[in-house]
C-alpha atoms as a PDB file:
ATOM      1  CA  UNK A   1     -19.875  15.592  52.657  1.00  0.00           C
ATOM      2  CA  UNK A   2     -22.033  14.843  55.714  1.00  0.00           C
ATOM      3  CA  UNK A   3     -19.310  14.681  58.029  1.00  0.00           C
ATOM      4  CA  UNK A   4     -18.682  16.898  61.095  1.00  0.00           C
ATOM      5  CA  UNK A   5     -15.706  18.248  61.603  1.00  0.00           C
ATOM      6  CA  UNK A   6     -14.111  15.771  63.880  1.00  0.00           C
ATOM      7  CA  UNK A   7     -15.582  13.180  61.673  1.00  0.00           C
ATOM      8  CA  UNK A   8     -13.919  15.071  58.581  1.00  0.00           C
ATOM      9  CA  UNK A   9     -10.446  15.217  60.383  1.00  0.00           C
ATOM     10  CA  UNK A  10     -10.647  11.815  61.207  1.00  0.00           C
ATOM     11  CA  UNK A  11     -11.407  10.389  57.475  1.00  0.00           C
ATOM     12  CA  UNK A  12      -9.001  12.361  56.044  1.00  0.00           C
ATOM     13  CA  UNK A  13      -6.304  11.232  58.700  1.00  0.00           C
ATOM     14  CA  UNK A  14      -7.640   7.544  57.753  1.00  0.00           C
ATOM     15  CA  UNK A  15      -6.619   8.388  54.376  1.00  0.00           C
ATOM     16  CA  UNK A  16      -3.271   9.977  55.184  1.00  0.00           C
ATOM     17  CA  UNK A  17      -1.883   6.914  57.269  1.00  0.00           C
ATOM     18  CA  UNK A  18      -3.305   4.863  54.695  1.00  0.00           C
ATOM     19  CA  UNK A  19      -1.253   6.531  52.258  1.00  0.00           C
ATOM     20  CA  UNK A  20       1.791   6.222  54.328  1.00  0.00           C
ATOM     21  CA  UNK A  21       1.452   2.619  55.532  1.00  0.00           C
ATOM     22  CA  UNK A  22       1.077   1.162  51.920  1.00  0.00           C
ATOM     23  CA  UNK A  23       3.001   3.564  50.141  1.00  0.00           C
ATOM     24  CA  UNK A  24       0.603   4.282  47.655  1.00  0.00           C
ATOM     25  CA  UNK A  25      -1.195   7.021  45.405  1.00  0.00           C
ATOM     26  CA  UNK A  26      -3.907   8.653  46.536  1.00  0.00           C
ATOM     27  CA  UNK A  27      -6.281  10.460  44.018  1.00  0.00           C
ATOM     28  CA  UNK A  28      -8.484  12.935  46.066  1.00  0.00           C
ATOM     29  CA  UNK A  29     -11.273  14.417  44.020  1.00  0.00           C
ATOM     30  CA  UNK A  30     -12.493  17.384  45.901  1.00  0.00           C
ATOM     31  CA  UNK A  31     -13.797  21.038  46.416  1.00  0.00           C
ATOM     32  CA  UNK A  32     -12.675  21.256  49.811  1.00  0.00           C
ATOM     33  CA  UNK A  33      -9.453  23.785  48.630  1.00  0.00           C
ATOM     34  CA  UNK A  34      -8.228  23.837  51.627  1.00  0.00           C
ATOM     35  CA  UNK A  35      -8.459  20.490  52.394  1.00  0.00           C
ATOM     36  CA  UNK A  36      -6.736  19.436  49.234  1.00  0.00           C
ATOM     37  CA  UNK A  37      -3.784  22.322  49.198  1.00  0.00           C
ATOM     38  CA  UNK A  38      -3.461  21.020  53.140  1.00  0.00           C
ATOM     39  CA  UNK A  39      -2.874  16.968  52.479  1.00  0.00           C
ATOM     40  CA  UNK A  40      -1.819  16.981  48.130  1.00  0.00           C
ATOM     41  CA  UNK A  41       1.462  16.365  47.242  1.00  0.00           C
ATOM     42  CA  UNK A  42       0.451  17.825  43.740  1.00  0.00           C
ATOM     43  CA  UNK A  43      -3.101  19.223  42.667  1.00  0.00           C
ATOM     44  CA  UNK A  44      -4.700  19.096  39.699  1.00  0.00           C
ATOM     45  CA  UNK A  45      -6.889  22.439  39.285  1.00  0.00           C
ATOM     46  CA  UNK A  46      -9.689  21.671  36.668  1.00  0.00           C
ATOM     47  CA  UNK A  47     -12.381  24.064  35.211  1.00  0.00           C
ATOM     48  CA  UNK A  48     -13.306  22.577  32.313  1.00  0.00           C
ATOM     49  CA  UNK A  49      -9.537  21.683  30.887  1.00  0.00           C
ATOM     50  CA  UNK A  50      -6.514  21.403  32.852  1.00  0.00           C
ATOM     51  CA  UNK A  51      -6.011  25.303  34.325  1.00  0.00           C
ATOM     52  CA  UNK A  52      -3.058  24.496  36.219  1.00  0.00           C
ATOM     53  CA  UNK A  53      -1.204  21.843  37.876  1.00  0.00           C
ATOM     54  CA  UNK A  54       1.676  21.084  40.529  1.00  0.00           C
ATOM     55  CA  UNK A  55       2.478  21.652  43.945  1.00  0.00           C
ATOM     56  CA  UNK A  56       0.138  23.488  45.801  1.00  0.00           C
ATOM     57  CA  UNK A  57       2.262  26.755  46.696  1.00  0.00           C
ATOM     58  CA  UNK A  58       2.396  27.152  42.634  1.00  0.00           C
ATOM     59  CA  UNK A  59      -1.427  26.024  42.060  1.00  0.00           C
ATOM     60  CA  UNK A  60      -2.196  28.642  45.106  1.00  0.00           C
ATOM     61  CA  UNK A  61       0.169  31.325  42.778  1.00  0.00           C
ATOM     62  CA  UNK A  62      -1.055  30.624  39.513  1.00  0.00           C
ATOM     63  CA  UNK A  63      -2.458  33.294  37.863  1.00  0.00           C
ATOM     64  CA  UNK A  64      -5.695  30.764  36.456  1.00  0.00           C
ATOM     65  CA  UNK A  65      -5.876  29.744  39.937  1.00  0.00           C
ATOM     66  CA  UNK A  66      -6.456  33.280  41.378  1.00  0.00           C
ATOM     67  CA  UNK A  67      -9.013  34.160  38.951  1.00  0.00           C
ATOM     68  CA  UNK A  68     -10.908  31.612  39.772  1.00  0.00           C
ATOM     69  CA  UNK A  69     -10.699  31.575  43.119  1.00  0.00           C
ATOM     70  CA  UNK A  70      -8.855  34.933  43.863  1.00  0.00           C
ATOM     71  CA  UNK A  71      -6.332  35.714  46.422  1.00  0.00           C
ATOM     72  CA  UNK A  72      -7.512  35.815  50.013  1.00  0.00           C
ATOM     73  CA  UNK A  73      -6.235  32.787  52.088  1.00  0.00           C
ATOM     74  CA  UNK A  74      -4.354  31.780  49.231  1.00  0.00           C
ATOM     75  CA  UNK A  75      -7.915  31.160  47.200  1.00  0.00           C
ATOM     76  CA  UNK A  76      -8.703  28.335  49.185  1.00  0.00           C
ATOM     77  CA  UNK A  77     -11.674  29.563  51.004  1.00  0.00           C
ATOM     78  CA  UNK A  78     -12.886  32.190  48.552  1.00  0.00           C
ATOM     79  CA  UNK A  79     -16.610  31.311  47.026  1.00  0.00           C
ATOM     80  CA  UNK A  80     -16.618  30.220  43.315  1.00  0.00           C
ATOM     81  CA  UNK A  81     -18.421  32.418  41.003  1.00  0.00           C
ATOM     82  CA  UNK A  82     -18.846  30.656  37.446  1.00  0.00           C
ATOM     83  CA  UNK A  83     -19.746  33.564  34.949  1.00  0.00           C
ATOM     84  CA  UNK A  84     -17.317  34.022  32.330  1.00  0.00           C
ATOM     85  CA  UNK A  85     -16.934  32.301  28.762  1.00  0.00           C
ATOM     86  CA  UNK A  86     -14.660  29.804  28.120  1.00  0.00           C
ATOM     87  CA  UNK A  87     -11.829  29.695  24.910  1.00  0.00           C
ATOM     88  CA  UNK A  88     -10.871  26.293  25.676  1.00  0.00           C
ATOM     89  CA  UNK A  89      -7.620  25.108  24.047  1.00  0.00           C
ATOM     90  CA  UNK A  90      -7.089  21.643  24.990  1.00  0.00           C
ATOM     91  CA  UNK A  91      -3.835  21.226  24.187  1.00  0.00           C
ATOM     92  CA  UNK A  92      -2.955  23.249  26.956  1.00  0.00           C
ATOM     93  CA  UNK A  93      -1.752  26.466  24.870  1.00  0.00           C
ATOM     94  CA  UNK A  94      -2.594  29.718  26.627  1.00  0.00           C
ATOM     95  CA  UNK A  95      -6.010  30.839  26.436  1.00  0.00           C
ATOM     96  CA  UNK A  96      -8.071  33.754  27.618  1.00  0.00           C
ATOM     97  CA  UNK A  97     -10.806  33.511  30.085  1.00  0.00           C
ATOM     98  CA  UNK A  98     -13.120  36.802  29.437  1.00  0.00           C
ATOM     99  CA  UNK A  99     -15.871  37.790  32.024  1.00  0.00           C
ATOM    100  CA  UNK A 100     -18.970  38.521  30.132  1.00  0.00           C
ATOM    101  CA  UNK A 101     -21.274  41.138  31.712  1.00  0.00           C
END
């Protein structure tokens, strides 16, 4: 936040060759989608509990994924609407995600 754009592509580039030089990890904790889909080598998609995870073509697929975020540009610039009740199962069993109205 409080980049510009330039300023934005230039950070993140800092972190890619960074990356790349030392040959190490990078743990990128952000709600720029597209930024993260872009650069990850695997994403971590939290709401809560782990929703889905892996690389980004099957985060972008995954059916938690796209009702969060839904389906236009792969989800990754769609606005995030937080109105439904959660039956969180942490041991990562399926669960249902109802909209209340």
């Amino acid at each position: 936040q409080g980049l510009d754009q330039p300023g934005s592509a230039a950070f993140y580039q800092l972190i890619a060759d960074i990356r790349d030089d030392i040959g190490c990890a990078v743990l990128m904790v952000s709600h720029e989608l597209h930024v993260v889909m872009a650069s990850s080598d695997r994403v971590i998609c939290l709401n809560g509990h782990i929703c889905c995870e892996g690389h980004p073509a099957h985060v972008a697929s995954a059916p938690e994924y796209r009702a969060l975020f839904g389906t236009g540009t792969g989800g990754a610039l769609a606005l995030y609407r937080h109105e439904h009740d959660h039956n969180h199962d942490h041991n990562h069993q399926e669960h249902s995600h109802e909209t209340s109205e």
